[in-house]
N, C-alpha and C. Protein backbone atom coordinates (compact mmCIF):
# COMPACT_ATOMS: atom_id res chain seq x y z
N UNK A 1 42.82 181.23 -24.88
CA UNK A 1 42.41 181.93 -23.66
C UNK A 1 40.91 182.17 -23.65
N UNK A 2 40.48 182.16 -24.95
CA UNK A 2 38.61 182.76 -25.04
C UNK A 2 38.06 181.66 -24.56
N UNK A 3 38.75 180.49 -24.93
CA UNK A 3 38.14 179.18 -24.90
C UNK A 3 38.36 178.95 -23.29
N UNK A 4 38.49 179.20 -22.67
CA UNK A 4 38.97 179.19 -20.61
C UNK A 4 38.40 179.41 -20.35
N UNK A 5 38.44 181.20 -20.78
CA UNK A 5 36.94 181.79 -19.96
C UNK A 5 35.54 181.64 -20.90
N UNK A 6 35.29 181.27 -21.54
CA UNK A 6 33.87 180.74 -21.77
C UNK A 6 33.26 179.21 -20.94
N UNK A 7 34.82 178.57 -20.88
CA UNK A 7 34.35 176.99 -20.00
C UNK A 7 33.86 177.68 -18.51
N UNK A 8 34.78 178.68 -17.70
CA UNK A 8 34.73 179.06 -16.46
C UNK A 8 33.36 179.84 -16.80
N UNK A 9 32.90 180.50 -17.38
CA UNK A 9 31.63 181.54 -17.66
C UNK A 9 30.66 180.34 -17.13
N UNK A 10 30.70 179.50 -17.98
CA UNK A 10 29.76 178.39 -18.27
C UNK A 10 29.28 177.64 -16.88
N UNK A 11 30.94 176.99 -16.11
CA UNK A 11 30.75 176.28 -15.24
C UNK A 11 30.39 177.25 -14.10
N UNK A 12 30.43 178.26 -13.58
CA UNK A 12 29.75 179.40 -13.24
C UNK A 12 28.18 179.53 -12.99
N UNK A 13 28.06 179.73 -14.26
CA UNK A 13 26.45 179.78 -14.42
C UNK A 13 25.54 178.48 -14.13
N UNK A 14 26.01 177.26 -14.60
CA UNK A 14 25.49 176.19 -14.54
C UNK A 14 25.37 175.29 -13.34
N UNK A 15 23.75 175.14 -13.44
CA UNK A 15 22.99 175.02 -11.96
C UNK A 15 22.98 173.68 -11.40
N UNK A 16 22.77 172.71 -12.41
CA UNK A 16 22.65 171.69 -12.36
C UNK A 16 23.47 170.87 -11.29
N UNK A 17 22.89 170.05 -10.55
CA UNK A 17 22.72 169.52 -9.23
C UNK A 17 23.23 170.54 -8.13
N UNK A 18 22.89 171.89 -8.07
CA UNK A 18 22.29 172.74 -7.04
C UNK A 18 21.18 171.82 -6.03
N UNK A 19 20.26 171.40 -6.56
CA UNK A 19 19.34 171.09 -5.63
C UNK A 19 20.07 169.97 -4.64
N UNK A 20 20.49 169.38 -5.04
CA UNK A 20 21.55 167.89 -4.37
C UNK A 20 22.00 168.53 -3.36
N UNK A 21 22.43 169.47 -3.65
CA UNK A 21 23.76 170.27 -2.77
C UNK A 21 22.64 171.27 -1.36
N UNK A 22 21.41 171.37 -1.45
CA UNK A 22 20.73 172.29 -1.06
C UNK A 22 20.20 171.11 0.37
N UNK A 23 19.62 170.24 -0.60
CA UNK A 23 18.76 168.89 0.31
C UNK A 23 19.65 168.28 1.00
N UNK A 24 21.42 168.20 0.70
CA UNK A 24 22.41 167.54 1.86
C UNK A 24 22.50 168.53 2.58
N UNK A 25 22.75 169.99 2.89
CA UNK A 25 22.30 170.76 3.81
C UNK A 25 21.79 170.91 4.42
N UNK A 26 20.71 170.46 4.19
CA UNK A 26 19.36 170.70 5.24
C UNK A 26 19.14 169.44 5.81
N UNK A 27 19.54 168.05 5.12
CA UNK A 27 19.33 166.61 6.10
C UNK A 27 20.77 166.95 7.02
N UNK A 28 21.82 167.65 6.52
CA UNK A 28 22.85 167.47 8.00
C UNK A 28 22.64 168.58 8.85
N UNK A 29 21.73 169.61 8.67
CA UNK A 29 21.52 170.34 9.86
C UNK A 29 20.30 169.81 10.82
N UNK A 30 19.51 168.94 10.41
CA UNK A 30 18.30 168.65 10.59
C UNK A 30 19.17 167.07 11.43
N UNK A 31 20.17 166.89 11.10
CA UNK A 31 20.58 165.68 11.85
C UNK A 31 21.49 166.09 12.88
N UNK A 32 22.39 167.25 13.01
CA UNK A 32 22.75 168.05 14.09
C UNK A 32 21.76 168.57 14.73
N UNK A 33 20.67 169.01 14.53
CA UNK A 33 19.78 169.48 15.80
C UNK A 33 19.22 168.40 16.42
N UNK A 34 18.89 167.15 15.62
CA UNK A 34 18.45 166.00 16.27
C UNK A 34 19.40 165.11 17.58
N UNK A 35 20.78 165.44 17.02
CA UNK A 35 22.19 164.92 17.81
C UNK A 35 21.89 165.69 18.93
N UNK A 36 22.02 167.06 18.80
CA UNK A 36 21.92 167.92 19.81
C UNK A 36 20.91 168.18 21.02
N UNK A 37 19.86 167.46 20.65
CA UNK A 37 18.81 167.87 21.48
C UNK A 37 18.13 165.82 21.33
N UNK A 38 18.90 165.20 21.55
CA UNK A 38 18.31 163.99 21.40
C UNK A 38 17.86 163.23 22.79
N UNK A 39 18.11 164.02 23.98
CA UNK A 39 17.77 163.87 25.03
C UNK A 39 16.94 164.69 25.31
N UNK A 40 15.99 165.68 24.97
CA UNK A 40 15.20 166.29 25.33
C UNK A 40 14.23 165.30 24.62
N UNK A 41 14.13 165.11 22.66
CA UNK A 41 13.60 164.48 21.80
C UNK A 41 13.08 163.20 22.56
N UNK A 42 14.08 162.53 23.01
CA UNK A 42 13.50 161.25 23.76
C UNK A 42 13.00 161.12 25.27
N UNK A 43 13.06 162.04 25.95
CA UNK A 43 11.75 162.57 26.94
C UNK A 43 10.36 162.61 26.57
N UNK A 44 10.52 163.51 25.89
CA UNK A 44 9.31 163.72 24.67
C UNK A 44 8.42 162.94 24.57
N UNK A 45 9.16 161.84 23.44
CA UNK A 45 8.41 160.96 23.07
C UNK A 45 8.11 160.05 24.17
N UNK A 46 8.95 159.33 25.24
CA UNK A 46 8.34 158.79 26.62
C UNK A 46 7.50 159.34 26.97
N UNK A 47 6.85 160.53 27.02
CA UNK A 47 6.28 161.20 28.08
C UNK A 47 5.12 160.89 26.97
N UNK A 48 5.25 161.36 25.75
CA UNK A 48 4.37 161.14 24.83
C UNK A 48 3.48 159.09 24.64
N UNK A 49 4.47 158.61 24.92
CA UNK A 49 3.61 157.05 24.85
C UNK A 49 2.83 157.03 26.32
N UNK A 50 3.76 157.70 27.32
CA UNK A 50 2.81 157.37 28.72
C UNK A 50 1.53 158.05 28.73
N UNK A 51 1.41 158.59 28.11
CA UNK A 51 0.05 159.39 27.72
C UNK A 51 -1.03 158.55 27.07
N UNK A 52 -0.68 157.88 26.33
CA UNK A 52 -1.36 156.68 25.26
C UNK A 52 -1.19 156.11 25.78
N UNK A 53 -0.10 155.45 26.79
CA UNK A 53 -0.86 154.35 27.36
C UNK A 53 -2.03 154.31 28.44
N UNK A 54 -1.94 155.26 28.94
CA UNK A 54 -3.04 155.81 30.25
C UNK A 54 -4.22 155.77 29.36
N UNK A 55 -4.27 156.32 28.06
CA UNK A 55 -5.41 156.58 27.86
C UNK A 55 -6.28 155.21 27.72
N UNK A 56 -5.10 154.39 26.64
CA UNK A 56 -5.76 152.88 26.62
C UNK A 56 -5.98 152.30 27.32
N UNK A 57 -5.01 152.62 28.72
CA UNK A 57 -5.57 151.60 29.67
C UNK A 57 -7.00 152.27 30.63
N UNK A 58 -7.32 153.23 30.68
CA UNK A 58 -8.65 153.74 30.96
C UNK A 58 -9.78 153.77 30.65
């Protein structure tokens, strides 16, 4: 039984690939706000090249 809870103590405490788990979090929220707003995003950027192009062509 000592030998259980020292594995569970252990696997508990132990951090290792935390960060993995932190950085897939944040690329799938960062890819839901992109889903979500991907029609505003690509206004945007249209509106953003017609700008550059005016300028080049001036």
């Amino acid at each position: 039984m000592n030998q259980l809870s020292t594995f569970f103590k252990n696997l508990w405490n132990d951090e290792e690939g935390l960060e993995t788990v932190e950085i897939l979090l944040i690329l799938s929220v960062l890819i839901v706000i992109a889903i979500m707003f991907k029609g505003k995003i690509t206004e945007w950027v249209n509106a953003l090249f017609e700008d550059i192009d005016k300028e080049i062509l001036n």
